[in-house]
N, C-alpha and C. Protein backbone atom coordinates (compact mmCIF):
# COMPACT_ATOMS: atom_id res chain seq x y z
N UNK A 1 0.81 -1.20 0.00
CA UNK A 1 0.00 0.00 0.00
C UNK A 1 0.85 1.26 0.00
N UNK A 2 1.85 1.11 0.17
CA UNK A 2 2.97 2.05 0.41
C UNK A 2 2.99 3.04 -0.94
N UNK A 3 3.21 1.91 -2.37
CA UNK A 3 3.02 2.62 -3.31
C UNK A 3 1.99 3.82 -3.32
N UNK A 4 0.47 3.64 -3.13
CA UNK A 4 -0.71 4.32 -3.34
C UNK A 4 -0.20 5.51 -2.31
N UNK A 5 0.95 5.90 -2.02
CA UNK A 5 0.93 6.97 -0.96
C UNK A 5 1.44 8.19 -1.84
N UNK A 6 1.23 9.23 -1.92
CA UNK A 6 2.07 10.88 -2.93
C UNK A 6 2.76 10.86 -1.55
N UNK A 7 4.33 11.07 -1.82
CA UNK A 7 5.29 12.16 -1.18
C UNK A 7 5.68 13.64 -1.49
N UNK A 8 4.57 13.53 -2.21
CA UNK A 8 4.70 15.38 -2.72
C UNK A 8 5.71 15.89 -3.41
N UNK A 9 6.42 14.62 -4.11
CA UNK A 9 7.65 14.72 -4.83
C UNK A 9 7.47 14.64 -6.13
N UNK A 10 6.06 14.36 -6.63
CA UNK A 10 5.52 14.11 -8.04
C UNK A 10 5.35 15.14 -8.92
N UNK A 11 5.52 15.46 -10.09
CA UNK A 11 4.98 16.53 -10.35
C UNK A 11 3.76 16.66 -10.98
N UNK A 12 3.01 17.54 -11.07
CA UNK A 12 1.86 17.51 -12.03
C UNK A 12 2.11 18.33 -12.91
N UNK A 13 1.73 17.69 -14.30
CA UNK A 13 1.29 18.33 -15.48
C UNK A 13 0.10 19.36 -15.40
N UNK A 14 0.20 20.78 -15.32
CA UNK A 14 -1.05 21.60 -15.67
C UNK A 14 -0.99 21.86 -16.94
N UNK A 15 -2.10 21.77 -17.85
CA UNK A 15 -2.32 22.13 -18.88
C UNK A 15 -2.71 23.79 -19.45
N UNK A 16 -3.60 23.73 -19.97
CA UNK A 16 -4.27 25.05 -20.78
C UNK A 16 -4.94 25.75 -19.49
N UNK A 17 -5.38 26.49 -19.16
CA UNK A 17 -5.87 27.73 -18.16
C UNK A 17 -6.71 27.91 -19.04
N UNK A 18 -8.35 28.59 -18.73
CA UNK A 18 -8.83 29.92 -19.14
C UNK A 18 -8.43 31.16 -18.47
N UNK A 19 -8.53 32.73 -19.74
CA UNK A 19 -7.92 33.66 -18.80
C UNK A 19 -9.06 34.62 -19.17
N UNK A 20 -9.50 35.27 -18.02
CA UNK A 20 -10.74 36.05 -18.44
C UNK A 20 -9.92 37.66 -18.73
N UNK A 21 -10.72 37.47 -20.33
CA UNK A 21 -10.29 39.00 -20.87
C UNK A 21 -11.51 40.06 -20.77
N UNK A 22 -11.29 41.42 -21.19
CA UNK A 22 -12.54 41.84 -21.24
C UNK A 22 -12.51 42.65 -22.97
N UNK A 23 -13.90 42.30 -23.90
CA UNK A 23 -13.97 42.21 -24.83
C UNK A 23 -14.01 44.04 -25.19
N UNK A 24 -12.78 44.47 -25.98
CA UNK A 24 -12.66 45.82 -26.20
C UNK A 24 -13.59 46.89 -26.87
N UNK A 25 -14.73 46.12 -27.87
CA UNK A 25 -15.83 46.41 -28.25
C UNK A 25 -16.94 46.95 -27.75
N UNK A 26 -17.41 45.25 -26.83
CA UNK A 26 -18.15 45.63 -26.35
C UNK A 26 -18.54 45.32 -24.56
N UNK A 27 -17.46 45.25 -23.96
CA UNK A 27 -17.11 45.24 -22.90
C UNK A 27 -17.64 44.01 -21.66
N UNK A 28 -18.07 43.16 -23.19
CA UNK A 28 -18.43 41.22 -22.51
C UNK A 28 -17.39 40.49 -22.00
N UNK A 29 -17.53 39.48 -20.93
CA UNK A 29 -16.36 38.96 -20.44
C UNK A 29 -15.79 37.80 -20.97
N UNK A 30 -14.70 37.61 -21.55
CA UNK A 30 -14.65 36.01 -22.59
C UNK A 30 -13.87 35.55 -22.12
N UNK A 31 -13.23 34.22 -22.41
CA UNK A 31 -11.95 33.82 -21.65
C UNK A 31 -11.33 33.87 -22.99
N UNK A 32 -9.80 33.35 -22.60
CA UNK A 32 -8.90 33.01 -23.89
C UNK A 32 -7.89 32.18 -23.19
N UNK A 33 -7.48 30.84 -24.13
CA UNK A 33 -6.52 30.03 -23.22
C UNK A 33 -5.29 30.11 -23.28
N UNK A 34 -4.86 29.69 -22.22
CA UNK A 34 -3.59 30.28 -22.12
C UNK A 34 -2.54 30.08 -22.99
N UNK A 35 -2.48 29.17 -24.11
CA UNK A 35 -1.71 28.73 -25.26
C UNK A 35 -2.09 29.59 -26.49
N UNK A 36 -3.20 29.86 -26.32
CA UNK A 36 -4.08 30.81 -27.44
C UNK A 36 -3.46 31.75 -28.09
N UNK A 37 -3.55 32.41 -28.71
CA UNK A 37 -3.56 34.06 -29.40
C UNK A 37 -4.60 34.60 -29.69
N UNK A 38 -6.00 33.85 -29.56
CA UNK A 38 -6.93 34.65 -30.41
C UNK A 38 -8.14 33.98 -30.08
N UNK A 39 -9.25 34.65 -29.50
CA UNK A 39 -10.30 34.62 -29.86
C UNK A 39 -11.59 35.45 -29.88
N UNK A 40 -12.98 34.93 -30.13
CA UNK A 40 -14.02 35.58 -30.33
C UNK A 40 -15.00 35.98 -30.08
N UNK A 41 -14.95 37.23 -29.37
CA UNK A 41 -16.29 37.91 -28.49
C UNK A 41 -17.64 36.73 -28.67
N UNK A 42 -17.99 35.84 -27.65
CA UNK A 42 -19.09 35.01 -27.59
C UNK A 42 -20.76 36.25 -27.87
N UNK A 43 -19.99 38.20 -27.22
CA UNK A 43 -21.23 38.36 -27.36
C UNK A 43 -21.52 39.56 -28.96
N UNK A 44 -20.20 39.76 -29.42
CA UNK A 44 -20.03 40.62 -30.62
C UNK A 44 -19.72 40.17 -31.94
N UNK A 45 -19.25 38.94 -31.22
CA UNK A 45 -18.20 38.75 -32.68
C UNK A 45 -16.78 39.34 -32.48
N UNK A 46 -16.51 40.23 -32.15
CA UNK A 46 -15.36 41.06 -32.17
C UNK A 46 -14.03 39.92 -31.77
N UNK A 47 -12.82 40.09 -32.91
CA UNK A 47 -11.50 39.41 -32.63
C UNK A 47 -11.26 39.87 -31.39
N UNK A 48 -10.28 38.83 -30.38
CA UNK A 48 -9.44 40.06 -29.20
C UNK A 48 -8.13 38.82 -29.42
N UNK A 49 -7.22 39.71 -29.65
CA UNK A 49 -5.98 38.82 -29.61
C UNK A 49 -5.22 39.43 -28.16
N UNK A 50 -4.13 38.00 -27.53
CA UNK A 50 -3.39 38.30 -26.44
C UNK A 50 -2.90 39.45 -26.13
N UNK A 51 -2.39 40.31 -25.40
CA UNK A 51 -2.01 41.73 -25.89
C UNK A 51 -0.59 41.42 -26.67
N UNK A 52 0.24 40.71 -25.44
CA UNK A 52 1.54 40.01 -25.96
C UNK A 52 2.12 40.02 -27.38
N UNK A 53 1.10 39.89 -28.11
CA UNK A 53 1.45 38.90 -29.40
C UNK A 53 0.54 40.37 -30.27
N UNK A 54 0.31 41.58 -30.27
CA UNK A 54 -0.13 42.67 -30.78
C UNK A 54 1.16 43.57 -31.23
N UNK A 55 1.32 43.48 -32.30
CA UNK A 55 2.72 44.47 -32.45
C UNK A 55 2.21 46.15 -33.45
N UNK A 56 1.93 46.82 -33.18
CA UNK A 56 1.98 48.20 -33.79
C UNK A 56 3.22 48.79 -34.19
C-alpha cells in the first residue's frame, strides 16, 4: 500500500488555463486560453488577440 501513498515529490502536469479577458468592443467577459492568441467575443463577434502577441 505504500506505493498508493504521494510524497509530494511528483509533479503535475497543468495544462491550458482559461484567462478572463474583457472584450474591447463591447465590454463582454470572454476567456482566452492560455496557449491561445486569439479569440471571439461570444457576445459581438469582435477578434481580441493576447495583448503580448499585438505588435503596432
Amino acid at each position: 500500500m505504500k506505493d498508493d501513498i504521494c510524497d509530494g515529490n511528483d509533479a503535475i502536469a497543468i495544462g491550458e488555463v482559461p484567462e478572463t479577458l474583457t472584450c474591447p468592443k463591447c465590454g463582454g467577459e470572454i476567456g482566452l486560453w492560455t496557449e491561445s492568441i486569439l479569440t471571439v467575443c461570444w457576445f459581438c463577434g469582435f477578434h481580441v488577440f493576447k495583448k503580448e502577441t499585438i505588435i503596432n
